[in-house]
Each structure stands twice: as C-alpha cells, then as structure tokens.
Protein backbone atom coordinates (compact mmCIF):
# COMPACT_ATOMS: atom_id res chain seq x y z
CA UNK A 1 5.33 96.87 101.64
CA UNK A 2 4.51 98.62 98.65
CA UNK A 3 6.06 96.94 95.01
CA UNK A 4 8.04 99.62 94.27
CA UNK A 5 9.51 99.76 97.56
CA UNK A 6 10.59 95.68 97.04
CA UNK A 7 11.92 96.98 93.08
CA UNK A 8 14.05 99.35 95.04
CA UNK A 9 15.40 97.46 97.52
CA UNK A 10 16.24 94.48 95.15
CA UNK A 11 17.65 97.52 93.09
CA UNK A 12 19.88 98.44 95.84
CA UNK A 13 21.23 94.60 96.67
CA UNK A 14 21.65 93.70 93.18
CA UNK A 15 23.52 96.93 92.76
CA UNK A 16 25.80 96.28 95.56
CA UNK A 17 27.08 92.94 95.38
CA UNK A 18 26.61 91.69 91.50
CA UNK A 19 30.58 92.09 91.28
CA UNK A 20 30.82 89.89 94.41
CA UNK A 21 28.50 87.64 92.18
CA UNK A 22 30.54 88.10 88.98
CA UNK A 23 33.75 87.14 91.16
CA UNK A 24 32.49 84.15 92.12
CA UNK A 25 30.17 83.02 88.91
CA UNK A 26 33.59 83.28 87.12
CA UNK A 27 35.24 80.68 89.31
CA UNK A 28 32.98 78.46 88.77
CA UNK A 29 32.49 78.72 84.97
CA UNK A 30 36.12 80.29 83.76
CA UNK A 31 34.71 82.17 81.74
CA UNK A 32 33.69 85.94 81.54
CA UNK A 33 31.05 85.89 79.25
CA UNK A 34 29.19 82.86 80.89
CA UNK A 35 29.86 84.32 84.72
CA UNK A 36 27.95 87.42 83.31
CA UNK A 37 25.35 85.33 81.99
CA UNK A 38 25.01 82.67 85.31
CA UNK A 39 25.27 86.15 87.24
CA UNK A 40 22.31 87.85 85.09
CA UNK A 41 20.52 84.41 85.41
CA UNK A 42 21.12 83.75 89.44
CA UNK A 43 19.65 87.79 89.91
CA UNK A 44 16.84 86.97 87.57
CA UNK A 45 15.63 84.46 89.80
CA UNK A 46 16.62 85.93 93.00
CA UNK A 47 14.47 88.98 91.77
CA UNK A 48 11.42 86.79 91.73
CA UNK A 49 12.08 85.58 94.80
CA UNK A 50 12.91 88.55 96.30
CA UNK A 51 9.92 88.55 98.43
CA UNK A 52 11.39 85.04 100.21
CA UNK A 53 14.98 86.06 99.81
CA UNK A 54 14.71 89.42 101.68
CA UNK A 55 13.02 87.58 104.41
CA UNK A 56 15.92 85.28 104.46
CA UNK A 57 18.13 85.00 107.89
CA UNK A 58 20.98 86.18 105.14
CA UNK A 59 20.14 87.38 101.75
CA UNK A 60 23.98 86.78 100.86
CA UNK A 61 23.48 82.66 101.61
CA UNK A 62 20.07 82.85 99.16
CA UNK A 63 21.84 84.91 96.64
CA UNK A 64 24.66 81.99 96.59
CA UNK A 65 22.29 79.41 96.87
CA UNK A 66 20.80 80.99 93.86
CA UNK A 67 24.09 81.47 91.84
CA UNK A 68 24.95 77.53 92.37
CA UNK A 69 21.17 76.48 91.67
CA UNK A 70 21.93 78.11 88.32
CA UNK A 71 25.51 76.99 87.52
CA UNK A 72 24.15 73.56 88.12
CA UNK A 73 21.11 73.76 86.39
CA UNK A 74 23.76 74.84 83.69
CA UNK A 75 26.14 72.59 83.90
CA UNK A 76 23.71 69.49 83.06
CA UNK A 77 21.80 70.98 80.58
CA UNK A 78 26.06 71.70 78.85
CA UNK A 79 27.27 68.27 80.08
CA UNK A 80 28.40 67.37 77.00
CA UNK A 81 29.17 70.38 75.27
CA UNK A 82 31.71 70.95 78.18
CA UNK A 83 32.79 67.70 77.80
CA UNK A 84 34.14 68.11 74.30
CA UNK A 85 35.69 71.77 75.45
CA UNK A 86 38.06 69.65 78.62
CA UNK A 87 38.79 67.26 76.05
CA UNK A 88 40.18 69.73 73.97
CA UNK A 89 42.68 71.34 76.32
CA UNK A 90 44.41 67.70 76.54
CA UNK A 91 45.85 67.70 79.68
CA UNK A 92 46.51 70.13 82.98
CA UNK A 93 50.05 70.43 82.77
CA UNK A 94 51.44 69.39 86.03
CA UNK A 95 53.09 72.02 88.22
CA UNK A 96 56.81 71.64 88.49
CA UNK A 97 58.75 72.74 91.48
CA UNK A 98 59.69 76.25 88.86
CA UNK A 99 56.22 77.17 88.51
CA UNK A 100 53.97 76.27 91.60
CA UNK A 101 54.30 80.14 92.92
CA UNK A 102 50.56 81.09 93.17
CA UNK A 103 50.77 84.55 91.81
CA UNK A 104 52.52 83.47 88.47
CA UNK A 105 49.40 83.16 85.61
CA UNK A 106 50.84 79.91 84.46
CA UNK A 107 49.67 78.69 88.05
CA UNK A 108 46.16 80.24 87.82
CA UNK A 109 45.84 78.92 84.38
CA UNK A 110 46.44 75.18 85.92
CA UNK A 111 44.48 75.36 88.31
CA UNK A 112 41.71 77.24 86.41
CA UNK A 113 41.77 74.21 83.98
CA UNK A 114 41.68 71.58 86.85
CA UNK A 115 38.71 73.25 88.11
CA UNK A 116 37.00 72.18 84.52
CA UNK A 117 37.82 69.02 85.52
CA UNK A 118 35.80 68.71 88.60
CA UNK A 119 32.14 67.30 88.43
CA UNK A 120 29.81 70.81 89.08
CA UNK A 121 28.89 70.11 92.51
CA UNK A 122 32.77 69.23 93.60
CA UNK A 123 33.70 72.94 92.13
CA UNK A 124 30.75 74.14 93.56
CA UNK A 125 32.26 73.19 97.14
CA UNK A 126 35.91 74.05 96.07
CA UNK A 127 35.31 77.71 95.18
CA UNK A 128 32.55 78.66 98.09
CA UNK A 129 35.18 77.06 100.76
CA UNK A 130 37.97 78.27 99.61
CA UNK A 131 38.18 81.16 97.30
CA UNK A 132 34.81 82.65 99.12
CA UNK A 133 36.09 81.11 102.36
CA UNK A 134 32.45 80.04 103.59
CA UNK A 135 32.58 77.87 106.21
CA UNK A 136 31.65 74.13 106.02
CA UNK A 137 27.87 74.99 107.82
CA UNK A 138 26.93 78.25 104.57
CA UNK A 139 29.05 76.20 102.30
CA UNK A 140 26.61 73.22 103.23
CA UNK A 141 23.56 76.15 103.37
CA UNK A 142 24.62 77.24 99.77
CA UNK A 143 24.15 73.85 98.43
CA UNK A 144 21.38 72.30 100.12
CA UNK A 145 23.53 69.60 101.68
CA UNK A 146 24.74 68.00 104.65
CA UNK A 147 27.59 69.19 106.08
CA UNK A 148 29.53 65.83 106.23
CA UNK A 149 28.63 66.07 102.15
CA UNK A 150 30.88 68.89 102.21
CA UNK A 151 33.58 67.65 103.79
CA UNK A 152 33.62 64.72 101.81
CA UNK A 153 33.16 66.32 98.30
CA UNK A 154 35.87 68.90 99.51
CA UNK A 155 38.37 65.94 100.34
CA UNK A 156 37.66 63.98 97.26
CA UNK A 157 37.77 67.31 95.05
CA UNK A 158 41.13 68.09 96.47
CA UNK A 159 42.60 65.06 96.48
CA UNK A 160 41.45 65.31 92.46
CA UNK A 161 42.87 68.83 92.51
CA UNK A 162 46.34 67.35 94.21
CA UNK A 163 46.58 64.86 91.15
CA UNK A 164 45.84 67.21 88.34
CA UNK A 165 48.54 69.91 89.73
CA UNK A 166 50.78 67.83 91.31
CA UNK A 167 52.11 67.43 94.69
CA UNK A 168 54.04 70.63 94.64
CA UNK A 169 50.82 72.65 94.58
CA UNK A 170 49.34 71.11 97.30
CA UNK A 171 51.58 72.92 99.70
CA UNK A 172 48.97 75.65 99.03
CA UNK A 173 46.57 74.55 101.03
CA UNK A 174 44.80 72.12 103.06
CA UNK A 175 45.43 68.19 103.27
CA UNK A 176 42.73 66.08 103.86
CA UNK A 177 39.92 67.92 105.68
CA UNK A 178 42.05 70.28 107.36
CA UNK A 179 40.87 74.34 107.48
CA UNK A 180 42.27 76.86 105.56
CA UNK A 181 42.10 78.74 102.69
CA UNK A 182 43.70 76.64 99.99
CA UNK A 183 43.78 77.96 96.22
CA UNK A 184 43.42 81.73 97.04
C-alpha cells in the first residue's frame, strides 16, 4: 500500500470521528481547550502508528487506547499543576434532593468537578464505561488492564463519586458493580 494511500485513509478516520474524540477528551480533562489539545495529541500519535492501528481488530479501541495513553501521559507530567487548580474550587457542593435532576447545569457542573477529583486512571474508567458505555472487556482493552482492574477502579471511583455528590445522585446509576449507564 502506497503512502499516500495510508495519508488518505488516516485522512478519512481522523476526519470522521475526531468529534467522537473531542467528546470524550473533554470528559476526561473538562476543559475545551485541553480536549482539543489531548485530541490533536492522541491523532498525532495514532497517525504514526497508523500503519499498526489500521491493522488493528478495531481502529476505534487503538484510537481510545491512544486518547487515554495521552491524557495519562498528561496528567503526570500536570500532577501538580492540577493539584493547585482542585484546590482552588474548594469543595464539590453536595447535591441536595432540589438539584440532583441530571439535565440541570448545576448537576453537570458537580459532577464535572468530582470528576477532577478522581486519580487519572479512575476517570479514565468512569467516562469510557459510562458516558462512552464500553463494556468492562474494551474498557479493560482501552487501558491495558485486567478486566477485574476495571471493575474494581469503577467501584472504588463510584463509591468516590457517591461521596463527593451525595447519596441523592447516586440514584443515577449503578451501585456497586452493577451494569448500566450511570452519569449520562
């Protein structure tokens, strides 16, 4: 296969499904600017790797692998910048019994700031199981992990989650392990 035949068709994948990308990026940084950076950064790399990726059993698993690669990468090199920046918000407000209704922003905003809260690889879980809705095997795929690490890191991040928002938002989603999509 020719290179610019490889050019075109990481041209065409890139194309199609760097919003998908952007989505996603943007839960796990909350922030526009840096999910358009970790998004150019993740198709950077997925670029030169194209030639692996495209002979991947799902390009969409390497391009998320790639994506969380690069928000971790991220996040340690930023530990302690972001650090300083949860600090700063001082304190998720817990969710009363008035405001727990998912589509209000006051709810998104909570639970947008306890996702700063989580270590990277907890969020990492959180957002590909349940706002991508990946099963526990790609989720596992994605990160490179076992898929008991999963469920563990999924139960221990929402049990963090359940703290942070209070019990009233929990009613969202999942207890303990169970299957669902939780925090959509």
């Amino acid at each position: 296969m020719g290179d610019q035949t490889r050019v075109d068709e990481f041209t065409e994948y890139a194309t199609a499904r760097q919003n998908h990308l952007l989505r996603t990026a943007y839960l796990l940084c909350s922030d526009w600017h840096g999910a358009q950076d970790l998004t150019q950064t993740a198709l950077l790399n997925l670029c030169k790797a194209w030639n692996r990726a495209s002979r991947a059993d799902s390009v969409d698993a390497y391009a998320h692998k790639t994506l969380i690669n690069a928000y971790i990468r991220g996040q340690r090199k930023l530990r302690r910048e972001r650090e300083l920046r949860v600090e700063a918000l001082s304190g998720t407000e817990r969710l009363n019994s008035a405001t727990h209704d998912p589509d209000r922003p006051e709810t998104r905003l909570a639970l947008l700031s306890a996702l700063d809260r989580l270590p990277a690889r907890a969020r990492a879980v959180v957002v590909l199981r349940f706002w991508e809705d990946l099963s526990v095997e790609a989720t596992a795929a994605a990160l490179d992990c076992s898929t008991g690490n999963v469920k563990s890191q999924s139960s221990r991040a929402l049990a963090k989650l359940r703290v942070l928002l209070g019990e009233e938002f929990s009613a969202y989603g999942p207890r303990s392990g169970a299957e669902g999509t939780a925090l959509k």
